[in-house]
C-alpha atoms as a PDB file:
ATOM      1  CA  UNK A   1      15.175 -37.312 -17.236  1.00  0.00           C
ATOM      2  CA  UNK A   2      16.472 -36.477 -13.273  1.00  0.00           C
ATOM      3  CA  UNK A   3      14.631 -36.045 -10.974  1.00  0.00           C
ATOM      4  CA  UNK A   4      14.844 -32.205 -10.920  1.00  0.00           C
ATOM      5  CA  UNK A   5      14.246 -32.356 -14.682  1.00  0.00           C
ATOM      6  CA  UNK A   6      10.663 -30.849 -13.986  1.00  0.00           C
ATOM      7  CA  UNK A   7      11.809 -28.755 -11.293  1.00  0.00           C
ATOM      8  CA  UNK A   8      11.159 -24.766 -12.135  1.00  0.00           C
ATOM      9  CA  UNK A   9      14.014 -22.671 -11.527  1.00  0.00           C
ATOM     10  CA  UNK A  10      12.066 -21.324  -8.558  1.00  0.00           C
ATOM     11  CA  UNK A  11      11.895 -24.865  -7.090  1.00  0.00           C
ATOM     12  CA  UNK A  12      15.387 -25.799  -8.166  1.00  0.00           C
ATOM     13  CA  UNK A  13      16.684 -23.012  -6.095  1.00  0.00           C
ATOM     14  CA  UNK A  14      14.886 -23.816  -3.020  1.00  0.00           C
ATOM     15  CA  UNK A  15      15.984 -27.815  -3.350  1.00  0.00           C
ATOM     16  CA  UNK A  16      19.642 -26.179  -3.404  1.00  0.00           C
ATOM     17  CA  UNK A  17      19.245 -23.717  -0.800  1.00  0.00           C
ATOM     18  CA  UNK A  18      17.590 -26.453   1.955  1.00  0.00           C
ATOM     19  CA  UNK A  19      20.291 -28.634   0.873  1.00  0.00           C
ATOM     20  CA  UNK A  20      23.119 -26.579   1.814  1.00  0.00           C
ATOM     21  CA  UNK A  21      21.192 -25.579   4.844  1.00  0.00           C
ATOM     22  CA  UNK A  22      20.396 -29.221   6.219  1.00  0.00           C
ATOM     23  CA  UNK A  23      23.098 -31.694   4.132  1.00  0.00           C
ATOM     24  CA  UNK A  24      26.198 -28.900   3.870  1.00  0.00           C
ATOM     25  CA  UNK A  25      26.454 -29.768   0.481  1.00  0.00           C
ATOM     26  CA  UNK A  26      24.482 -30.467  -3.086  1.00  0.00           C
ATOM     27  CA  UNK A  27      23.431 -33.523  -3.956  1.00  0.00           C
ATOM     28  CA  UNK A  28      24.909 -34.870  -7.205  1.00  0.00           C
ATOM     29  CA  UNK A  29      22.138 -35.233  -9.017  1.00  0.00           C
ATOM     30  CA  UNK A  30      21.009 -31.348  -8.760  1.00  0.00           C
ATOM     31  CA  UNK A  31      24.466 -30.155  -9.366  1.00  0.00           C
ATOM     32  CA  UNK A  32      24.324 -32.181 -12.656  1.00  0.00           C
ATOM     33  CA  UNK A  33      20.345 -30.292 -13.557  1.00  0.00           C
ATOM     34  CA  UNK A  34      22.072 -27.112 -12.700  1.00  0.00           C
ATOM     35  CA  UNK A  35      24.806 -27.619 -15.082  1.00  0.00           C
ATOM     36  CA  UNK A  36      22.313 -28.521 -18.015  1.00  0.00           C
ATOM     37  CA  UNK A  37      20.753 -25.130 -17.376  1.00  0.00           C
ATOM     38  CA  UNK A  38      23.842 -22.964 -17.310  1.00  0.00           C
ATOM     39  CA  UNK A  39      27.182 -22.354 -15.062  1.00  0.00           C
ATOM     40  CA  UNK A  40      26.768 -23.236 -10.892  1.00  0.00           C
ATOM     41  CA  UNK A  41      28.356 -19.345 -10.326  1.00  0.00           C
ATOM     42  CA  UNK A  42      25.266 -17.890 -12.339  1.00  0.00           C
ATOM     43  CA  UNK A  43      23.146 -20.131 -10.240  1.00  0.00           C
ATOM     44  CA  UNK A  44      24.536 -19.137  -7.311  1.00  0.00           C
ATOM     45  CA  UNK A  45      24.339 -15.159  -8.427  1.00  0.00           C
ATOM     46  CA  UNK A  46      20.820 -15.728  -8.372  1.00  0.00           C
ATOM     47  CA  UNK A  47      20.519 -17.274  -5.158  1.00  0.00           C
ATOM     48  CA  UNK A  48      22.803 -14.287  -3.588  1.00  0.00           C
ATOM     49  CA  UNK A  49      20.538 -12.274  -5.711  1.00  0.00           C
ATOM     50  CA  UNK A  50      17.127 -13.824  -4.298  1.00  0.00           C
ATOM     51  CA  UNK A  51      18.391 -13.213  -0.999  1.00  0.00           C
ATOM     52  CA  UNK A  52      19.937  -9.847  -1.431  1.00  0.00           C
ATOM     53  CA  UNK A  53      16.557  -8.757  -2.402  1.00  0.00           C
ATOM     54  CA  UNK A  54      14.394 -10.368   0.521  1.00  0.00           C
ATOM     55  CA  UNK A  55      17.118  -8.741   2.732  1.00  0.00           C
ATOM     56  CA  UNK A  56      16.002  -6.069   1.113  1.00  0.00           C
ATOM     57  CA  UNK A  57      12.262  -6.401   1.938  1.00  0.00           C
ATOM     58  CA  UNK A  58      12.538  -7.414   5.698  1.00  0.00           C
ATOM     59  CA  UNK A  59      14.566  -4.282   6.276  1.00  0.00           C
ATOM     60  CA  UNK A  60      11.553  -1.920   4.887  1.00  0.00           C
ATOM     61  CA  UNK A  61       8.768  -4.165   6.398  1.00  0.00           C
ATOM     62  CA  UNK A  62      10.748  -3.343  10.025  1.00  0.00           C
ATOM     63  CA  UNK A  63      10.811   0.636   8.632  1.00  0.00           C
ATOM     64  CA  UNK A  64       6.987   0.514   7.778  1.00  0.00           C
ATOM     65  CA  UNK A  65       6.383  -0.903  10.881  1.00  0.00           C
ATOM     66  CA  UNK A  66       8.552   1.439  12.789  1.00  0.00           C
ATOM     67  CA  UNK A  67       7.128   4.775  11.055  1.00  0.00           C
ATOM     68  CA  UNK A  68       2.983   3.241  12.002  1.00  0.00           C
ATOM     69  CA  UNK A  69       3.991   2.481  15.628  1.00  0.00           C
ATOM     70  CA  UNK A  70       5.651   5.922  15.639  1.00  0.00           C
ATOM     71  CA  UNK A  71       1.799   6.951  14.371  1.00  0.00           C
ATOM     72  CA  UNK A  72       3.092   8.299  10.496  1.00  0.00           C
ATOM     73  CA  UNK A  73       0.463   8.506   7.593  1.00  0.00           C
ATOM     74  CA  UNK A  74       0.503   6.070   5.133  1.00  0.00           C
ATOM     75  CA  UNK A  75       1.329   8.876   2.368  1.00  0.00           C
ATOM     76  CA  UNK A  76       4.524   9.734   5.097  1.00  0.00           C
ATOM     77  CA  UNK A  77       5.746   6.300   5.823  1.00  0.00           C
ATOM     78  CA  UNK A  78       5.951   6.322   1.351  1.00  0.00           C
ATOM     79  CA  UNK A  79       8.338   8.909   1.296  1.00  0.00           C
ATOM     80  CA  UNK A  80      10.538   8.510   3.886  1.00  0.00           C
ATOM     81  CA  UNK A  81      11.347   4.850   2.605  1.00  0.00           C
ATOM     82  CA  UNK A  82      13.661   4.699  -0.156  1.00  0.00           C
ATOM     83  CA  UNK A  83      15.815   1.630  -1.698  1.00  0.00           C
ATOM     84  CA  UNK A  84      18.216   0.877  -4.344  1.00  0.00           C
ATOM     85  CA  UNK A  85      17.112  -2.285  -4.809  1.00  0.00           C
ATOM     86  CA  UNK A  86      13.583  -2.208  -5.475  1.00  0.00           C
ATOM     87  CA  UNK A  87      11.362  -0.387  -8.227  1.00  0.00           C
ATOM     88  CA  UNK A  88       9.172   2.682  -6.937  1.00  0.00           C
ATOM     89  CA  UNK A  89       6.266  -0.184  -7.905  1.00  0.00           C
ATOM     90  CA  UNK A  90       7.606  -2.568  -5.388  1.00  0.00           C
ATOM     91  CA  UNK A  91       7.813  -0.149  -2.995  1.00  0.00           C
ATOM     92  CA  UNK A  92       4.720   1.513  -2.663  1.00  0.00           C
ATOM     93  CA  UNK A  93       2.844  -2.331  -3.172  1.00  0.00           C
ATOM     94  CA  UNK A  94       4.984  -2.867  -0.044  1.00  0.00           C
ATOM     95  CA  UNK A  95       4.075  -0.051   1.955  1.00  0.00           C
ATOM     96  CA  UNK A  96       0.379  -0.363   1.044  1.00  0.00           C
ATOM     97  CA  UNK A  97       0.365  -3.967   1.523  1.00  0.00           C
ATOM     98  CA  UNK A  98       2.337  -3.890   4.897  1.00  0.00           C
ATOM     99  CA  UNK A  99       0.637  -0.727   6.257  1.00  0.00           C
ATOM    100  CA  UNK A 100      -2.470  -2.056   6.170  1.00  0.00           C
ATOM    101  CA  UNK A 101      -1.588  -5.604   7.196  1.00  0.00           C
ATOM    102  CA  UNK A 102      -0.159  -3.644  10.729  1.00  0.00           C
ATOM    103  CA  UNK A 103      -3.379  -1.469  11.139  1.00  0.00           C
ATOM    104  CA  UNK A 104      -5.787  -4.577  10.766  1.00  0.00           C
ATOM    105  CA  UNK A 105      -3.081  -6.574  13.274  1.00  0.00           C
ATOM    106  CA  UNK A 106      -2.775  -3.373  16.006  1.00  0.00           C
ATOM    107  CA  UNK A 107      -6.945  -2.898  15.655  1.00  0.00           C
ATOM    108  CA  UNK A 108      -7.548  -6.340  16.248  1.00  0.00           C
ATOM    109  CA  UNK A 109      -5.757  -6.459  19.066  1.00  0.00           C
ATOM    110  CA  UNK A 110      -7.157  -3.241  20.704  1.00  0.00           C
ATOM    111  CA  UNK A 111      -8.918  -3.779  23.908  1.00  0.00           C
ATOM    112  CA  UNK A 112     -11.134  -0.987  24.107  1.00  0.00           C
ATOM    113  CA  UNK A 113     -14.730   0.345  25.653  1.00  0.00           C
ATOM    114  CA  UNK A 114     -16.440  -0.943  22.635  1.00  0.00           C
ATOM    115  CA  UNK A 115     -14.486  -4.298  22.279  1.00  0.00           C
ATOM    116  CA  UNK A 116     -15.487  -5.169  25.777  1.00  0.00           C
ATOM    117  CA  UNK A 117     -19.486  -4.182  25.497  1.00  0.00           C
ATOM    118  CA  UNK A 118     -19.216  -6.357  22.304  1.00  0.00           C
ATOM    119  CA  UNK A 119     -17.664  -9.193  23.696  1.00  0.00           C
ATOM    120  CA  UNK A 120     -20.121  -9.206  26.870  1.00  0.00           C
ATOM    121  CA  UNK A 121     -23.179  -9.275  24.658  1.00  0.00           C
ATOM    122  CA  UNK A 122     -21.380 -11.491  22.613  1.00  0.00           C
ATOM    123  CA  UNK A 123     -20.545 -13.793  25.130  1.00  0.00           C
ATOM    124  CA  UNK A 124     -24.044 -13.756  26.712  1.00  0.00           C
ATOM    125  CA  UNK A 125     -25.483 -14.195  22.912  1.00  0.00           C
ATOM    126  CA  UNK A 126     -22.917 -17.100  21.402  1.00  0.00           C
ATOM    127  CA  UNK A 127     -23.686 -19.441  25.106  1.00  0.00           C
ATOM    128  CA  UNK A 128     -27.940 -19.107  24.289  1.00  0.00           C
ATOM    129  CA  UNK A 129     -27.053 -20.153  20.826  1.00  0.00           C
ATOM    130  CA  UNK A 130     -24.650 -22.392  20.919  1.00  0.00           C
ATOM    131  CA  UNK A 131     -26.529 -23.882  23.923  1.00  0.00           C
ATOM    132  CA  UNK A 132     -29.438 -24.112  22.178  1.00  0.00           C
ATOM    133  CA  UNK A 133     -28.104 -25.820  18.958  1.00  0.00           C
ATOM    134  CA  UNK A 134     -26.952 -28.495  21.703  1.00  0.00           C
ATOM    135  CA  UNK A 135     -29.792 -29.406  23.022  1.00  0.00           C
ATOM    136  CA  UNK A 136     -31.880 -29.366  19.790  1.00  0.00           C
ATOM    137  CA  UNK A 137     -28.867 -31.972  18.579  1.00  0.00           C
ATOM    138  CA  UNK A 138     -28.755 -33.970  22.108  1.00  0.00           C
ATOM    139  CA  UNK A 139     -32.866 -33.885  22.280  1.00  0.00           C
ATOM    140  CA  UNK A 140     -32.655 -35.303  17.829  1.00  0.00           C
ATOM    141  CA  UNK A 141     -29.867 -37.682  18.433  1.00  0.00           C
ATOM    142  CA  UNK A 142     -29.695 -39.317  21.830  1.00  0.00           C
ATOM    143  CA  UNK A 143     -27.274 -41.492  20.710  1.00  0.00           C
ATOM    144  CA  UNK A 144     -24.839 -38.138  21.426  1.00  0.00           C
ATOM    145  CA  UNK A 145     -25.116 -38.359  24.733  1.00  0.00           C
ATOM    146  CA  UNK A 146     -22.096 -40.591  24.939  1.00  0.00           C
ATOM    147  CA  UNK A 147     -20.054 -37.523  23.272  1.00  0.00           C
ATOM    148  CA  UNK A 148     -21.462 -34.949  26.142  1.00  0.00           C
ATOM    149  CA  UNK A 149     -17.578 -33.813  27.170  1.00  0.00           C
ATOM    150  CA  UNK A 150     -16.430 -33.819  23.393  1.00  0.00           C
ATOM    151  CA  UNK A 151     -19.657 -31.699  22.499  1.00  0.00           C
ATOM    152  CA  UNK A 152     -17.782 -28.544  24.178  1.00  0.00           C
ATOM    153  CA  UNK A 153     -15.153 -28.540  21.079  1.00  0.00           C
ATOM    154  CA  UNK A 154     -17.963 -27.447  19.095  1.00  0.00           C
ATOM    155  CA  UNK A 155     -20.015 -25.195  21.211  1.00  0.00           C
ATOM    156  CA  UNK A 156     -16.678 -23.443  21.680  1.00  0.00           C
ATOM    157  CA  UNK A 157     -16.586 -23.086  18.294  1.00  0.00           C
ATOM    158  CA  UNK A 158     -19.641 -21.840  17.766  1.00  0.00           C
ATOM    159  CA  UNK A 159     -19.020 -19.168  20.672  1.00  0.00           C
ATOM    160  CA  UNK A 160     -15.782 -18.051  19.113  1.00  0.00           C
ATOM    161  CA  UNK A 161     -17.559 -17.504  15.592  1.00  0.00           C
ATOM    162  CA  UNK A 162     -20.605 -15.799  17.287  1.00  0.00           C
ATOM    163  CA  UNK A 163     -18.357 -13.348  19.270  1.00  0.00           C
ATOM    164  CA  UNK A 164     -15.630 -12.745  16.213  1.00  0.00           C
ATOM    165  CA  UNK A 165     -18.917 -11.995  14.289  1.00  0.00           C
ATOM    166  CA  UNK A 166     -20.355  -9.685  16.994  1.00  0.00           C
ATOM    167  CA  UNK A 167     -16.984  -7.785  17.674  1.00  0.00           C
ATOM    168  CA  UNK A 168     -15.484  -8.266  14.338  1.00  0.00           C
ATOM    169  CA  UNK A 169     -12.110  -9.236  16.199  1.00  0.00           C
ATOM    170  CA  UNK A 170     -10.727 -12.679  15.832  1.00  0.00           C
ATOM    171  CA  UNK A 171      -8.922 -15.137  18.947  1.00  0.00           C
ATOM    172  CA  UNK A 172      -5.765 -12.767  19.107  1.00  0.00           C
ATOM    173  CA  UNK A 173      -7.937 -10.414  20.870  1.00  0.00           C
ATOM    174  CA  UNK A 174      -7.666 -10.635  24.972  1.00  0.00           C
ATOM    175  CA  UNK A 175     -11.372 -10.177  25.358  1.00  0.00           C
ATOM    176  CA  UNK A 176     -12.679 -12.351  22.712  1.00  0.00           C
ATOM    177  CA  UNK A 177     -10.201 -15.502  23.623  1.00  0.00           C
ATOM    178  CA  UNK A 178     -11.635 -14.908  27.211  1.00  0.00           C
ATOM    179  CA  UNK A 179     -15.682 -14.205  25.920  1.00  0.00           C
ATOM    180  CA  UNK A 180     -15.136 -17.522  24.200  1.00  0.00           C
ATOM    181  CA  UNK A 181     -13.994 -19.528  27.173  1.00  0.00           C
ATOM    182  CA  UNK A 182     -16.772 -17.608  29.583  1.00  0.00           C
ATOM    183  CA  UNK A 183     -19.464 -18.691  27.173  1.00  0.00           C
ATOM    184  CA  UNK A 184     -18.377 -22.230  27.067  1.00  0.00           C
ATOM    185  CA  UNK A 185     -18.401 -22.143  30.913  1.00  0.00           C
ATOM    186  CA  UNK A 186     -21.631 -20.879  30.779  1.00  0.00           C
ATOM    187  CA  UNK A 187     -22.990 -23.753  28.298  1.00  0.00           C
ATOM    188  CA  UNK A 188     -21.872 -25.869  31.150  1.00  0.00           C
ATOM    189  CA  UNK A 189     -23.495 -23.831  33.954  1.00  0.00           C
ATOM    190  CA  UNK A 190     -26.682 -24.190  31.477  1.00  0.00           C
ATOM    191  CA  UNK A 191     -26.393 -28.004  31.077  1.00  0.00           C
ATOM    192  CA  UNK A 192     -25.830 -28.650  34.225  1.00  0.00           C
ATOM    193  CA  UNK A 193     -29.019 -26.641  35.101  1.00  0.00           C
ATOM    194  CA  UNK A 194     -31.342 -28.268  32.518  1.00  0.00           C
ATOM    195  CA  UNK A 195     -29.792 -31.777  34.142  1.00  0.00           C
ATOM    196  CA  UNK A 196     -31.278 -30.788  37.689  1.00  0.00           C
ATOM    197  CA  UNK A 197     -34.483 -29.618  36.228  1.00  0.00           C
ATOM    198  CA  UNK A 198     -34.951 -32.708  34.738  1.00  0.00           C
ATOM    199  CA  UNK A 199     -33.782 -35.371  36.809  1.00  0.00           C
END
């Protein structure tokens, strides 16, 4: 058995496709599979066919996206997209699908009043915890110590989740990239606080 013996036809048409792309040309060895499976034009079809219909699908992902910028209903964006290509099914999957992915992208990166009161207490909230959780870890395992500048990967990390939590917006967001990096300053400002105090 070939190598592409086991290949799908799925897999067998991207192996093709790349190879064209990156070699010019086929290898052998895959023209000879696609042979055992039926003609290279009916191959072929179905690669102009695979691409005729993602064509196809980029064109009405731009239209859904146009008709939600341009602030259309979901139910209006639906009928004002039409194709020959694709079953009614397809199409309204695709419109529900892609409307919604654009309203959760375009809401998470809002920067409104409520965003930015979110992200302050968040901010203010995620650099007591995570600050805490540090020295509770430092104070446990002293051995740490010799980590102290790598120990702000994870405090950031635990500011970033506090804050997404808090504002239910994720790093995309202005405000909570920049909560995330105040709060890590802030762990330092803390640190460097409890350092006097102690020494």
């Amino acid at each position: 058995m070939s190598f592409y013996g086991k290949f799908s036809e799925k897999d067998l048409i991207e192996s093709y496709t790349n190879q064209i792309d990156y070699q010019g040309k086929p290898d052998k060895e895959i023209v000879e599979e696609i042979l055992k499976r039926g003609t290279l034009e009916d191959f072929q079809a179905k690669i102009k066919a695979k691409n005729l219909f993602l064509a196809e699908q980029n064109r009405m992902i731009r239209e859904i996206h146009s008709h939600y910028m341009n602030k259309l209903s979901k139910q209006d964006c639906l009928s004002l997209i039409s194709s020959d290509l694709l079953p009614d099914k397809t199409i309204q999957f695709l419109v529900e699908t892609k409307y919604n992915q654009i309203h959760q992208n375009v809401e998470n990166l809002k920067v409104d009043s409520k965003t930015l009161i979110n992200t302050v207490i968040g901010t203010v909230i995620a650099s007591i915890i995570s600050s805490i959780v540090i020295f509770v870890s430092l104070y446990n395992f002293i051995f740490l110590m010799v980590f102290n500048f790598f120990l702000l990967i994870p405090v950031y990390i635990i500011n970033y989740w506090m804050i997404r939590l808090i504002t239910g917006k994720t790093r995309e967001n202005p405000a909570v990239f920049i909560g995330s990096f105040i709060a890590t300053v802030l762990n330092c400002i803390y640190f460097f606080v409890l350092y006097q105090t102690i020494s």
